[in-house]
N, C-alpha and C. Protein backbone atom coordinates (compact mmCIF):
# COMPACT_ATOMS: atom_id res chain seq x y z
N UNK A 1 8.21 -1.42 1.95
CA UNK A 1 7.32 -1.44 0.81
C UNK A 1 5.90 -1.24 1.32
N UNK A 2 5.13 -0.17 0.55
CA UNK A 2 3.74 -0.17 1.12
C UNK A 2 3.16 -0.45 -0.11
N UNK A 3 2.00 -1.41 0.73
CA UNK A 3 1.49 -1.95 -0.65
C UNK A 3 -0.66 -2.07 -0.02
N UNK A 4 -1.07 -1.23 -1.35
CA UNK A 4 -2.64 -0.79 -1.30
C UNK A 4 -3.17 -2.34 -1.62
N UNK A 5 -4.15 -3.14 -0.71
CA UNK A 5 -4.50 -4.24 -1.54
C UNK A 5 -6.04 -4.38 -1.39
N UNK A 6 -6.30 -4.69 -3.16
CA UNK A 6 -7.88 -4.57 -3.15
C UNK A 6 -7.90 -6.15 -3.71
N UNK A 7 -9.24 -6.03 -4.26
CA UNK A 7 -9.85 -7.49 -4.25
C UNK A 7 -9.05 -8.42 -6.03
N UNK A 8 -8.97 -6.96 -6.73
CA UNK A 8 -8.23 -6.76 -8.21
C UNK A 8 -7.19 -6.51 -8.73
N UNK A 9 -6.55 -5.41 -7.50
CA UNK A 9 -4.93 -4.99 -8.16
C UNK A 9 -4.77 -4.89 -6.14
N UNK A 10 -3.13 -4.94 -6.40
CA UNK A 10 -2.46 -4.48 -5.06
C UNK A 10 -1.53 -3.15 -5.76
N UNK A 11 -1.59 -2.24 -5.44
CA UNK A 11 -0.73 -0.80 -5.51
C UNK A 11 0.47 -0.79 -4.61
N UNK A 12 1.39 -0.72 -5.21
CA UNK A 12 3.30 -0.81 -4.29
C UNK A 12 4.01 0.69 -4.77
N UNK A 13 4.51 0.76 -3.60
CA UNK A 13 4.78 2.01 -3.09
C UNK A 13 6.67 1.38 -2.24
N UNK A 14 7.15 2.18 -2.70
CA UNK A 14 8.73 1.70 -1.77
C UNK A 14 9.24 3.38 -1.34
N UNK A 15 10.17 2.96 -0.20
CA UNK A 15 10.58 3.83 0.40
C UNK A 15 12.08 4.35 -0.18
N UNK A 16 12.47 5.82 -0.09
CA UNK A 16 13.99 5.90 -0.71
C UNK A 16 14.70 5.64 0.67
N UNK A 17 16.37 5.48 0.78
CA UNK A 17 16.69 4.64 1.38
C UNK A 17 16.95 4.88 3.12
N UNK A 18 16.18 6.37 3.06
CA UNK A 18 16.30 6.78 4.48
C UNK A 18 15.18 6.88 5.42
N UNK A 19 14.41 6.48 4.38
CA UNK A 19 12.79 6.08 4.65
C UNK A 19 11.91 7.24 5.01
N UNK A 20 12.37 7.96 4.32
CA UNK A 20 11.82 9.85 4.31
C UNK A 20 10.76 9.75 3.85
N UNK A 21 10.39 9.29 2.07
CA UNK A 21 9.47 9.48 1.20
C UNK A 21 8.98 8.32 0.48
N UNK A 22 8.05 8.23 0.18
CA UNK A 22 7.10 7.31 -0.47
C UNK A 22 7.26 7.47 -2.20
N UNK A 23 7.79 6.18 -2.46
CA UNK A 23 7.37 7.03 -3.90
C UNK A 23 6.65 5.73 -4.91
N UNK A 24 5.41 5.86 -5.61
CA UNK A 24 4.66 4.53 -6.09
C UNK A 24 5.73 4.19 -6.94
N UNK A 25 5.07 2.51 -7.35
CA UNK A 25 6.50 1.78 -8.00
C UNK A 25 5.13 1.55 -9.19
N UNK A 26 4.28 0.63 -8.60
CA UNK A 26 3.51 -0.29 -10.06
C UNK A 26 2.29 -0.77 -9.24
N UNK A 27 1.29 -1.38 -10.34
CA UNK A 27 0.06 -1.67 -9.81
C UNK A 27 0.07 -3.21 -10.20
N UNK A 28 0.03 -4.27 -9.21
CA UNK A 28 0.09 -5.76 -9.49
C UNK A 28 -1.10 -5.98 -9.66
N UNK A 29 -1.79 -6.83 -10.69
CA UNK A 29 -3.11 -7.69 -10.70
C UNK A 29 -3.18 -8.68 -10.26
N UNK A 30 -4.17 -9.14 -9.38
CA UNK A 30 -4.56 -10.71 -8.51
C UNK A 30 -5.98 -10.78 -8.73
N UNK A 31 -5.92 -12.25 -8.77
CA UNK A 31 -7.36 -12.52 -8.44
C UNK A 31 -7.73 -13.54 -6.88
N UNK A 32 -8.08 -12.86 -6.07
CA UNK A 32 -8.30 -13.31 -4.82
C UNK A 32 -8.98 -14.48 -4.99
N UNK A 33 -10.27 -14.63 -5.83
CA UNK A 33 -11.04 -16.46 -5.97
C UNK A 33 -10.05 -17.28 -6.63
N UNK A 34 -9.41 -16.92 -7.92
CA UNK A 34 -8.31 -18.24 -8.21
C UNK A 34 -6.99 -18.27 -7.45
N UNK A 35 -6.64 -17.47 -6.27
CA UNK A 35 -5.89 -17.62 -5.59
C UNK A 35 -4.64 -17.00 -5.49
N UNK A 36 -3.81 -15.80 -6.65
CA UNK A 36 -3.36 -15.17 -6.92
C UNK A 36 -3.22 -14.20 -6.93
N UNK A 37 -2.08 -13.89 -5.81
CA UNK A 37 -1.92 -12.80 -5.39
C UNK A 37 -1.02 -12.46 -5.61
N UNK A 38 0.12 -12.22 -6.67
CA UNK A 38 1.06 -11.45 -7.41
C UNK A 38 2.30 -11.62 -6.79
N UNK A 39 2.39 -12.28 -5.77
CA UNK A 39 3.50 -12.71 -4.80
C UNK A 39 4.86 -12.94 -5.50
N UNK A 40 4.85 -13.79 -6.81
CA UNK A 40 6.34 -13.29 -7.63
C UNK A 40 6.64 -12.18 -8.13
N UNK A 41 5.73 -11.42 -8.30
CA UNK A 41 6.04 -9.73 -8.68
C UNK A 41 6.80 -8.94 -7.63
N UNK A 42 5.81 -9.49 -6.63
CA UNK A 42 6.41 -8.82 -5.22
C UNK A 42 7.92 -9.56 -4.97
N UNK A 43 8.20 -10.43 -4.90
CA UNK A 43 9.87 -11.00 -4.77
C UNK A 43 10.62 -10.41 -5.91
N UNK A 44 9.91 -10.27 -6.96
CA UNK A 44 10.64 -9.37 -8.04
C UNK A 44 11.28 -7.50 -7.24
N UNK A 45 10.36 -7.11 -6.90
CA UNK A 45 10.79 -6.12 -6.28
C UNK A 45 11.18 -5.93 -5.24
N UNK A 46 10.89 -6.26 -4.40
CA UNK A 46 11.67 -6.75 -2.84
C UNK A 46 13.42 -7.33 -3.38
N UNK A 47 13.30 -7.97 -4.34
CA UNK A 47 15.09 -8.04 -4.58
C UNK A 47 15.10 -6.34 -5.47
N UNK A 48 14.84 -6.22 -6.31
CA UNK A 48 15.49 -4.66 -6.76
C UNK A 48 15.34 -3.58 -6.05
N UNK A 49 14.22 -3.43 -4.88
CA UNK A 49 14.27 -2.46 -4.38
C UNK A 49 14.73 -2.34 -2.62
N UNK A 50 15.54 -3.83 -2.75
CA UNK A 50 15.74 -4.31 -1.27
C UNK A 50 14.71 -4.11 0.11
N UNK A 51 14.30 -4.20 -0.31
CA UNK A 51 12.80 -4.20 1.04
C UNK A 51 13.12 -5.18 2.15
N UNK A 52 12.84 -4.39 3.41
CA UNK A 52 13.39 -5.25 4.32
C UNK A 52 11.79 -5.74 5.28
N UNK A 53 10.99 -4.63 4.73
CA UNK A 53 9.56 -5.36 5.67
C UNK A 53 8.47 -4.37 4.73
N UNK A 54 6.97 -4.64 5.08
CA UNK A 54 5.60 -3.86 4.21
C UNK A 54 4.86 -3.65 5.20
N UNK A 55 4.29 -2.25 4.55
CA UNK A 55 3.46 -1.96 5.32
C UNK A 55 1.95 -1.97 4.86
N UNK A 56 0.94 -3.30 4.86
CA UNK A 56 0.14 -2.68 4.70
C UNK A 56 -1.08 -2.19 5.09
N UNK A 57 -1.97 -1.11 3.43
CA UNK A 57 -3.30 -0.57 4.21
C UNK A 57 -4.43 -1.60 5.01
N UNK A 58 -5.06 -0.61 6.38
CA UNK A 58 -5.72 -1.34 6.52
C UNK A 58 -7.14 -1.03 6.63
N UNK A 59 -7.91 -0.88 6.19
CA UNK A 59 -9.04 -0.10 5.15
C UNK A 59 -10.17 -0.47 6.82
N UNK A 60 -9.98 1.02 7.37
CA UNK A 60 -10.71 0.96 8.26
C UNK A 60 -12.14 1.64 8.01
N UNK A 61 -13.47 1.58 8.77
CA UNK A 61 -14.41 2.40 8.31
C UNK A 61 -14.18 4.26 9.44
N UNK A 62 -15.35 4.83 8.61
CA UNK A 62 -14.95 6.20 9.01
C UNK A 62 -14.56 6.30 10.85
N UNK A 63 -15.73 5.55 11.58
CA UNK A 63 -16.06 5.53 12.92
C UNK A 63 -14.72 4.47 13.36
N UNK A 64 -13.97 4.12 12.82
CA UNK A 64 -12.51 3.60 13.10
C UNK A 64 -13.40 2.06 13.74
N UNK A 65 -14.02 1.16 13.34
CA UNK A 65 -14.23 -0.13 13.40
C UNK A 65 -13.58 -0.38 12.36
N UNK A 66 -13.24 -1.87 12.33
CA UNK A 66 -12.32 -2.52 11.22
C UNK A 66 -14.05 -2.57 9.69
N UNK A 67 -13.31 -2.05 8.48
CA UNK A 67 -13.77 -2.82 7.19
C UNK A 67 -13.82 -4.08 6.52
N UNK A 68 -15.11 -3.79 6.17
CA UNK A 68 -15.07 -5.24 5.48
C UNK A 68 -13.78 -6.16 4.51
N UNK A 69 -12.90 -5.15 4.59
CA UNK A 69 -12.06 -5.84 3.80
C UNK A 69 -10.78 -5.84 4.54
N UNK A 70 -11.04 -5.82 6.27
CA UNK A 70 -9.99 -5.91 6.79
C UNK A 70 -9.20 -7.38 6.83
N UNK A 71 -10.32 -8.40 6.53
CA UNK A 71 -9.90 -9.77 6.86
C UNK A 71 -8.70 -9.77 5.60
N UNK A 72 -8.96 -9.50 4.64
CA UNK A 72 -8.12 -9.63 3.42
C UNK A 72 -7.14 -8.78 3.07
N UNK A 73 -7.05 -8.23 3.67
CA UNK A 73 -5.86 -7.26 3.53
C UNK A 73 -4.51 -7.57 4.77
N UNK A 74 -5.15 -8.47 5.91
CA UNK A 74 -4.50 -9.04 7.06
C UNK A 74 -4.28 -10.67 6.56
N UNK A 75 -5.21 -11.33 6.03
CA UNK A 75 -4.41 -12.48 5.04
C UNK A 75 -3.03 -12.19 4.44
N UNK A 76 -3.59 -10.93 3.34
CA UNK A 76 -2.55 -10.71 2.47
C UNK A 76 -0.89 -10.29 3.07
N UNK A 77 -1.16 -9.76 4.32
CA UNK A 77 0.00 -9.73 5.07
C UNK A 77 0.86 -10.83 5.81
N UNK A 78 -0.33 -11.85 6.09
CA UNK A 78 0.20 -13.12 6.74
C UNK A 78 1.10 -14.06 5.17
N UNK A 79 0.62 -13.64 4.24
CA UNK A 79 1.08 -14.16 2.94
C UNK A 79 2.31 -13.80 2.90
N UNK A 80 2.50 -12.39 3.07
CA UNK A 80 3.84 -11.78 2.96
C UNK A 80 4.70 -12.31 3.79
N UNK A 81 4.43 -12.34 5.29
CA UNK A 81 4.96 -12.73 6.22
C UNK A 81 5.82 -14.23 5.71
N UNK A 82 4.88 -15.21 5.41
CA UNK A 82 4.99 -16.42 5.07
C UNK A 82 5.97 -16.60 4.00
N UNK A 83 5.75 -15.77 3.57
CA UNK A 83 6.83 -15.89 2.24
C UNK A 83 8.13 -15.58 2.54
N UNK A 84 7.79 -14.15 2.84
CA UNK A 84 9.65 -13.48 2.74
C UNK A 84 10.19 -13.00 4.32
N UNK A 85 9.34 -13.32 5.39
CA UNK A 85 9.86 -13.60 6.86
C UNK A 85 10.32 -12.22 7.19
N UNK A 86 9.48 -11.04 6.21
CA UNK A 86 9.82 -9.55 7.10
C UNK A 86 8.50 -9.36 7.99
N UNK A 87 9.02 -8.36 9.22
CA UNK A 87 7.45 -7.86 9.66
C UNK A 87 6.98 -7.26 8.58
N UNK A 88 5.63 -7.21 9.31
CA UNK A 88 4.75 -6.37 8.00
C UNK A 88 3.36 -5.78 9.17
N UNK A 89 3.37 -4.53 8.59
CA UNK A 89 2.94 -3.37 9.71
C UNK A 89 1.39 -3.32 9.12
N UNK A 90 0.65 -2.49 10.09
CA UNK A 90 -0.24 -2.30 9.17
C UNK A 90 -0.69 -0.48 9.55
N UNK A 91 -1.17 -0.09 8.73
CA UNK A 91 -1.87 1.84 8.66
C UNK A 91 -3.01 1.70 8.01
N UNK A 92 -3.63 2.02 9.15
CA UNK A 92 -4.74 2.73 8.80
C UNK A 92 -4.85 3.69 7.30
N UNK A 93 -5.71 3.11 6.27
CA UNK A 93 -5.87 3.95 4.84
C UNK A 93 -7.19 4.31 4.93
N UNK A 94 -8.01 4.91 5.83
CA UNK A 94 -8.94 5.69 5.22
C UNK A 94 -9.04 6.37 5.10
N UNK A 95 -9.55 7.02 3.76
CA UNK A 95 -9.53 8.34 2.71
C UNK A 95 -8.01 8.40 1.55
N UNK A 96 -7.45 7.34 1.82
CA UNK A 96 -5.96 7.29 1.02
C UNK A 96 -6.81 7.43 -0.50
N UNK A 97 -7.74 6.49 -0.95
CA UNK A 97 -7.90 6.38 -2.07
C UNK A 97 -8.53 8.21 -2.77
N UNK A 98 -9.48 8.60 -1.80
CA UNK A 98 -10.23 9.99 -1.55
C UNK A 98 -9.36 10.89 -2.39
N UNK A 99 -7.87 10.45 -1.70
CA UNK A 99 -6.83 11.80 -1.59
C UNK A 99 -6.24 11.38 -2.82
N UNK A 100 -6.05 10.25 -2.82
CA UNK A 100 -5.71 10.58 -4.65
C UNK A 100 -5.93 10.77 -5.17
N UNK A 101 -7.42 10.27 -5.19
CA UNK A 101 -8.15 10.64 -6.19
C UNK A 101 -8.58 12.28 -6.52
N UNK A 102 -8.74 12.74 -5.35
CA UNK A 102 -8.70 14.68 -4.99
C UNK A 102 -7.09 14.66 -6.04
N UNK A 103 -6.13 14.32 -5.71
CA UNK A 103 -4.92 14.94 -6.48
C UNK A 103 -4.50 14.74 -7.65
N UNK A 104 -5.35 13.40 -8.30
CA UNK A 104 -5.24 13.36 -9.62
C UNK A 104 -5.89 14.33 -10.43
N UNK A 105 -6.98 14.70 -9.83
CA UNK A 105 -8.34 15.45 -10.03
C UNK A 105 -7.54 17.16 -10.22
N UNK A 106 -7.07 17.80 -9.15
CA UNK A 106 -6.99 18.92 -9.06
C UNK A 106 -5.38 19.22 -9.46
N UNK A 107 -4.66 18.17 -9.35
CA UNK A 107 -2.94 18.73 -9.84
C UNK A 107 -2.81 18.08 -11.22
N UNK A 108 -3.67 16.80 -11.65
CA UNK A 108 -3.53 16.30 -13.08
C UNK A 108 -4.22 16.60 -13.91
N UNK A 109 -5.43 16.86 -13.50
CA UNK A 109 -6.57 17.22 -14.29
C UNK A 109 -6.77 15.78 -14.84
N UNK A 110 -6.17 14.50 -14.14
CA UNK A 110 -6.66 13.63 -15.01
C UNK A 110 -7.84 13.14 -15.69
N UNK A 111 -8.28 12.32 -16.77
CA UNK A 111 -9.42 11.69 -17.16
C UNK A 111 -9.37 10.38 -15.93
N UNK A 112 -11.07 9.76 -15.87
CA UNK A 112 -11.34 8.76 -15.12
C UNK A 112 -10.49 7.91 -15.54
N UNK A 113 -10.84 7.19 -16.64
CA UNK A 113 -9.49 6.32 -17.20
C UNK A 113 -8.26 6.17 -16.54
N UNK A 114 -7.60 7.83 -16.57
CA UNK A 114 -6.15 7.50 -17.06
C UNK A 114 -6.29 7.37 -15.01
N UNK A 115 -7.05 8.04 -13.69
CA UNK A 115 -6.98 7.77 -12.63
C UNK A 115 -7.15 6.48 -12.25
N UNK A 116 -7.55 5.89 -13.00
CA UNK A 116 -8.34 4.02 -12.87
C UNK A 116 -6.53 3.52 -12.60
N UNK A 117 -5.64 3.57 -13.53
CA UNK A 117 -4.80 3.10 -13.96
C UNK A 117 -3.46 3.57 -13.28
N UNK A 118 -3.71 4.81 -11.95
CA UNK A 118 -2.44 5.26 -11.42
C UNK A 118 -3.39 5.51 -9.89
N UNK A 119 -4.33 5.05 -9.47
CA UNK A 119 -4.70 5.31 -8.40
C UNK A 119 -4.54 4.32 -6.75
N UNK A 120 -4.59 2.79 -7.57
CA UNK A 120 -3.65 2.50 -5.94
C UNK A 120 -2.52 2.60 -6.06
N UNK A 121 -1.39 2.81 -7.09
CA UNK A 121 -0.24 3.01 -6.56
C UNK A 121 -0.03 3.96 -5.54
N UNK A 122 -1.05 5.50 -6.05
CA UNK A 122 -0.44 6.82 -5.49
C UNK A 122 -1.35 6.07 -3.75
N UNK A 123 -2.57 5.55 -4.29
CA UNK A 123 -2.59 5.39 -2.36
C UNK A 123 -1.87 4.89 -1.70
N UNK A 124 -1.15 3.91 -2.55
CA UNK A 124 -0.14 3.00 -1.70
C UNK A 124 1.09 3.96 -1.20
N UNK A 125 1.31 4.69 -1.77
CA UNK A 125 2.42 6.08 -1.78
C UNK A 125 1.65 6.62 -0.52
N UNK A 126 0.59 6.93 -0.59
CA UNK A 126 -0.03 8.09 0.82
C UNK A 126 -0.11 6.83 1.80
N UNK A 127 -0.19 5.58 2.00
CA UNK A 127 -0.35 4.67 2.92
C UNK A 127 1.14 4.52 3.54
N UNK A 128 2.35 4.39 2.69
CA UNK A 128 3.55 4.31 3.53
C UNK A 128 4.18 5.42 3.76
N UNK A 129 3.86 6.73 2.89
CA UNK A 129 4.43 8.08 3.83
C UNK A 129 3.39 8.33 4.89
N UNK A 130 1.93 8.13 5.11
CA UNK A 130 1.78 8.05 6.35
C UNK A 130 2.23 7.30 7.89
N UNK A 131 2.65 6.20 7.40
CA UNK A 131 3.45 5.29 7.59
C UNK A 131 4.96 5.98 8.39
N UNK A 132 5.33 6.20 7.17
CA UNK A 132 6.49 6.69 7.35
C UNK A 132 6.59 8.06 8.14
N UNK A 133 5.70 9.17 8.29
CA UNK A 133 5.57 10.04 8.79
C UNK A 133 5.73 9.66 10.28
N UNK A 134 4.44 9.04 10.77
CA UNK A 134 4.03 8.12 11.69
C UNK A 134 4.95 8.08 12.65
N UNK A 135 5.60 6.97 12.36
CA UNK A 135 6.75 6.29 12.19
C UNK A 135 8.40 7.53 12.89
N UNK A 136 8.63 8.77 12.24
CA UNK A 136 9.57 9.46 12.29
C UNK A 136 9.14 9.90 13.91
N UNK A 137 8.03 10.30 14.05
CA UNK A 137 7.22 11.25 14.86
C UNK A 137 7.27 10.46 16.37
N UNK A 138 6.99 9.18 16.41
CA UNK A 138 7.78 8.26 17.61
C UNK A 138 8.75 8.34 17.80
N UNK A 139 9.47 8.36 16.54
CA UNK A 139 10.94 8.07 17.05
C UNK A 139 11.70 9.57 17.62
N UNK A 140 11.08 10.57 17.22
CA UNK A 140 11.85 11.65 17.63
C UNK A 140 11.18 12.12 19.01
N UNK A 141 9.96 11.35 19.63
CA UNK A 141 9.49 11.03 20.92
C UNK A 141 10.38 10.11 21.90
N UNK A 142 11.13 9.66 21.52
CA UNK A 142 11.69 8.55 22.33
C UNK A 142 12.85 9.46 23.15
């Protein structure tokens, strides 16, 4: 499961079962100050979509130093961890949001709106097929 996590929504992304392709699932709402981070949503899908570990973004800056929002996005993994006892990876997402937003833009023609409302999923989608790309490209190194 790759999952985009911002300060407002986390974007989930699951893999089909050969771990080829990314495909977005849904966009969870949290609020990081009251402490809620969507974590029964996520056990909701982790049982239907059998997830065995997550990968998530980890929102680096351009010059590849960690972002300000690396601390929280590495919480949010220790959360996962804590909970459901899979590893949980992390990828580099910078420009994930860029690129969706470029593809909502130029293959949807979407309105701002309707991109507000489908845009971390699809990053979360470009965060675990990079992931997953990644990932193939070792292994056919070995």
């Amino acid at each position: 499961m790759g999952l985009d996590v911002g300060s407002k929504t986390v974007g989930v992304a699951v893999s089909d079962q050969l771990g080829w392709t990314a495909q977005g699932v849904e966009i969870i709402k949290i609020d990081e100050e009251n402490e809620q981070f969507g974590l029964e949503r996520v056990a909701e899908l982790v049982d239907q979509y059998e997830v065995t570990g997550f990968v998530v973004g980890l929102p680096k800056n351009m010059n590849n130093t960690l972002g300000p929002r690396v601390d929280a996005s590495q919480a949010y993994g220790e959360r996962l961890k804590g909970r459901f006892g899979f590893p949980v990876d992390y990828q580099d997402e910078r420009l994930t949001t860029v690129e969706a937003e470029r593809m909502l833009v130029e293959q949807a023609d979407a309105s701002r709106k309707k991109r507000k409302k489908v845009i971390d999923k699809l990053a979360a989608s470009l965060i675990l097929q990079n992931y997953l790309d990644g990932h193939g490209k070792l292994l056919q190194n070995l």
